[in-house]
Protein backbone atom coordinates (compact mmCIF):
# COMPACT_ATOMS: atom_id res chain seq x y z
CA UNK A 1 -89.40 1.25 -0.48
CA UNK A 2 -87.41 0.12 -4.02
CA UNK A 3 -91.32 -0.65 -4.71
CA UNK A 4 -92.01 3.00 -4.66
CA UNK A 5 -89.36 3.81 -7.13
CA UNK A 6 -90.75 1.68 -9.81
CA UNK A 7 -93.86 2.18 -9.72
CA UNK A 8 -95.46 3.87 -12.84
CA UNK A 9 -98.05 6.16 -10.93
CA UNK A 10 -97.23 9.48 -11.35
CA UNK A 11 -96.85 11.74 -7.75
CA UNK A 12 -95.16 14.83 -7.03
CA UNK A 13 -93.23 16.64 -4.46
CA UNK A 14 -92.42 19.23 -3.57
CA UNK A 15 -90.50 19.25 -0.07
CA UNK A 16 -88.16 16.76 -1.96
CA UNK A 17 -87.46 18.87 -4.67
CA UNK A 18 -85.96 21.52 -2.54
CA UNK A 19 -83.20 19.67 -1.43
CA UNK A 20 -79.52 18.94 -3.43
CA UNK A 21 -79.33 15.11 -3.87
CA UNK A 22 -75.69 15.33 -4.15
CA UNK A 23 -72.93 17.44 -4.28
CA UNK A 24 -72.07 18.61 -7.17
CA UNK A 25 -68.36 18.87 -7.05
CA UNK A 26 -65.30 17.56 -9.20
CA UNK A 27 -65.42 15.90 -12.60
CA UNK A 28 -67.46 12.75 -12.16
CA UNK A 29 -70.05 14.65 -9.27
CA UNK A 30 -74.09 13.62 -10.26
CA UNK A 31 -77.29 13.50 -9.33
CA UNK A 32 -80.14 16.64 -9.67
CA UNK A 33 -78.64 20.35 -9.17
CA UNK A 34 -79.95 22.55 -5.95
CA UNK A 35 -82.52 23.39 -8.03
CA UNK A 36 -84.04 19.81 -9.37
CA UNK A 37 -84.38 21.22 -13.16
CA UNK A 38 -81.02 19.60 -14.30
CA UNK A 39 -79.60 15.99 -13.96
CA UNK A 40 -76.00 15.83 -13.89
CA UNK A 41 -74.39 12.49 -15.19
CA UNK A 42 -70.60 12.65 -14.85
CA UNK A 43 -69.85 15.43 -16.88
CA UNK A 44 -72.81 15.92 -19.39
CA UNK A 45 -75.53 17.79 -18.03
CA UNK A 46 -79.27 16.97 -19.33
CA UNK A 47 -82.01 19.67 -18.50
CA UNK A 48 -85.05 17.45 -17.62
CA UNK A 49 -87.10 19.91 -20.04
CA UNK A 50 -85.61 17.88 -22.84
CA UNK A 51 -86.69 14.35 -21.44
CA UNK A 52 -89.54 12.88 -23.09
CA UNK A 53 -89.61 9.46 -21.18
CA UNK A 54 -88.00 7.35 -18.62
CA UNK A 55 -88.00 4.14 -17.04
CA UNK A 56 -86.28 3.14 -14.46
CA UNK A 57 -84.83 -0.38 -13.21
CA UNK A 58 -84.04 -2.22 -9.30
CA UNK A 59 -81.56 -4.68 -9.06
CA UNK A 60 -81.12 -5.26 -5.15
CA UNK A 61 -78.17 -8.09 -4.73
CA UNK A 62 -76.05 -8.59 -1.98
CA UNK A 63 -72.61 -9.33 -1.94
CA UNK A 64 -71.62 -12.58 -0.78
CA UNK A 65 -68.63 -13.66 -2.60
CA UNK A 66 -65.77 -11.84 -0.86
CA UNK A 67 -67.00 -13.35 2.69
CA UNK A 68 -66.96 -16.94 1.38
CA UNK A 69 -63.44 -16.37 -0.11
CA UNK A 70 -62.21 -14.87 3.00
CA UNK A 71 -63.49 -17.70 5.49
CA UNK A 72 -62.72 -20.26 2.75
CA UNK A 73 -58.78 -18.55 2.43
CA UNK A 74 -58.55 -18.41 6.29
CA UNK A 75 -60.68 -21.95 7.00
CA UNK A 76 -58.22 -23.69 4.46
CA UNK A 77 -55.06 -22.19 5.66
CA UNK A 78 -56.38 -23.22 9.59
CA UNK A 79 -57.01 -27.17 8.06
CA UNK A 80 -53.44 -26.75 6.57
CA UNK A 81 -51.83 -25.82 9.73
CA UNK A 82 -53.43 -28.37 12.03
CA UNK A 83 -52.97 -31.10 9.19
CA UNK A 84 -49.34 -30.35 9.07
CA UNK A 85 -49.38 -30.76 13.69
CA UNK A 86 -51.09 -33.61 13.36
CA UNK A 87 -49.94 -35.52 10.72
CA UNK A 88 -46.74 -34.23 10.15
CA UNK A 89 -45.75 -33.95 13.32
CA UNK A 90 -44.85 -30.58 12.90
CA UNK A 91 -43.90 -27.91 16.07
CA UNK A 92 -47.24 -27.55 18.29
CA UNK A 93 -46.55 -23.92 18.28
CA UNK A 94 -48.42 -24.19 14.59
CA UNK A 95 -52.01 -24.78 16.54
CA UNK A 96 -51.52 -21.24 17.54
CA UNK A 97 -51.39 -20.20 13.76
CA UNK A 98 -54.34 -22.37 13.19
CA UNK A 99 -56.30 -21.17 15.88
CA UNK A 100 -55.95 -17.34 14.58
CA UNK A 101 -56.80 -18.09 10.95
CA UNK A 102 -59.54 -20.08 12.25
CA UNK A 103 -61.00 -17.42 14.02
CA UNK A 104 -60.46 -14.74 10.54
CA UNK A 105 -62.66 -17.58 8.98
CA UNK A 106 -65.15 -18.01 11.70
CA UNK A 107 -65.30 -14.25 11.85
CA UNK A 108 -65.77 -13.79 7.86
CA UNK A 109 -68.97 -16.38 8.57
CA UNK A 110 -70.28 -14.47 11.22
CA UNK A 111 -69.77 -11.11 9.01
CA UNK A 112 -72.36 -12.83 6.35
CA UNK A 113 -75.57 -11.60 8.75
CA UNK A 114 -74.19 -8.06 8.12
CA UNK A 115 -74.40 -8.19 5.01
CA UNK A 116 -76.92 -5.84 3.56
CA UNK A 117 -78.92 -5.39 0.20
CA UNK A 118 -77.90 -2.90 -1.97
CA UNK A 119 -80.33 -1.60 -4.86
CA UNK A 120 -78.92 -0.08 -7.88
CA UNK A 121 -81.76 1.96 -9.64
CA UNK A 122 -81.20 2.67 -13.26
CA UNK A 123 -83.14 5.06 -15.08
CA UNK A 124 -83.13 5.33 -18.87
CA UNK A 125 -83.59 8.43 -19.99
CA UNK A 126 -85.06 9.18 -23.51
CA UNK A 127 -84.74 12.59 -24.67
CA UNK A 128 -85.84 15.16 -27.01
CA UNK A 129 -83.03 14.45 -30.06
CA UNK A 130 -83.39 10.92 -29.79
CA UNK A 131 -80.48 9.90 -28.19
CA UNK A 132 -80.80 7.52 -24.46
CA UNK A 133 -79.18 8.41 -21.91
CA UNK A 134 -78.52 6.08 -18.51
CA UNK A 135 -78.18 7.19 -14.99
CA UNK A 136 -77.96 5.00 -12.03
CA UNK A 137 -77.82 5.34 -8.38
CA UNK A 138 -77.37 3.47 -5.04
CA UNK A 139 -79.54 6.34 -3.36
CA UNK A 140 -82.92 5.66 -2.45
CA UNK A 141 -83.84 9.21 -1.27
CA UNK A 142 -81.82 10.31 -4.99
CA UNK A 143 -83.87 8.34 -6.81
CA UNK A 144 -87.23 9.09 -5.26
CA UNK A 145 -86.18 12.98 -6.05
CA UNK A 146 -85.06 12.02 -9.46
CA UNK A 147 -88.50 10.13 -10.51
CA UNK A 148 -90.76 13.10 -8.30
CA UNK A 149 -88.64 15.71 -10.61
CA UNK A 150 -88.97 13.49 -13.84
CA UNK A 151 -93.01 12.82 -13.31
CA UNK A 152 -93.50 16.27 -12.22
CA UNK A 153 -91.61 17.76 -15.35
CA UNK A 154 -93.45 14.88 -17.65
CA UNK A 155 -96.66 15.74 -16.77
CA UNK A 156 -96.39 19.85 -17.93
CA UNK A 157 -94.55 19.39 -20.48
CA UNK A 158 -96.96 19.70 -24.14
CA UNK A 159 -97.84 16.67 -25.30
């Protein structure tokens, strides 16, 4: 599907375009309005009448470095408290500690199959006064609307 985003062939539609993409409330609200002729980005709104071209970027990246700090934070602190029964000679009433920070890490591992993609699509917008303009999403069904409105708006506008 993030292949259909990127691609460069030029499609409209026009069930999509009927449909708010997000709601447009509070300061930092985006996305197209109800009516799919202006693009909000935080508070600067750009009529898509004054875009002359766009492209528009995938990065899909999943985010695996919070898991392996939790299970390595729990895993370690479960080796510390059997290494201090063991060795140390510590109370046995410690293996108890160990075995519930063992399970947080063995849990954190398990959580890494759950993990899902996540594809940021950034389109750069170029308009009419020269200036760029950058909007980005996490929304496939946003972006799809977003590159139907742009091509469909690209291809009346006078050349």
């Amino acid at each position: 599907m993030a292949a259909e985003v990127m691609q460069s062939k030029k499609q409209t539609s026009t069930t999509a375009s009927a449909r708010p993409t997000a709601v447009l409330s509070g300061p930092l609200a985006h996305g197209l309005d109800a009516t799919g002729t202006t693009l909000r980005i935080a508070k600067v709104h750009v009529p898509l009448r004054n875009i002359v071209s766009y492209s528009v970027d995938g990065l899909a990246e999943k985010d695996f470095a919070s898991t392996f700090a939790t299970a390595g934070l729990f895993g370690g602190g479960a080796a510390v408290f059997l290494l201090s029964v063991f060795v140390f000679k510590w109370s046995q009433r410690f293996i108890l500690g160990a075995f519930l920070l063992g399970m947080i890490a063995l849990f954190a591992l398990i959580d890494l199959k759950r993990i899902k993609w996540v594809t940021t699509y950034t389109f750069t917008l170029h308009l009419t006064d020269g200036t760029k303009r950058t909007f980005a999403t996490t929304s496939e069904p946003d972006a799809l609307r977003l590159r139907d409105a742009l091509d469909a708006q690209l291809s009346i506008a006078p050349r």
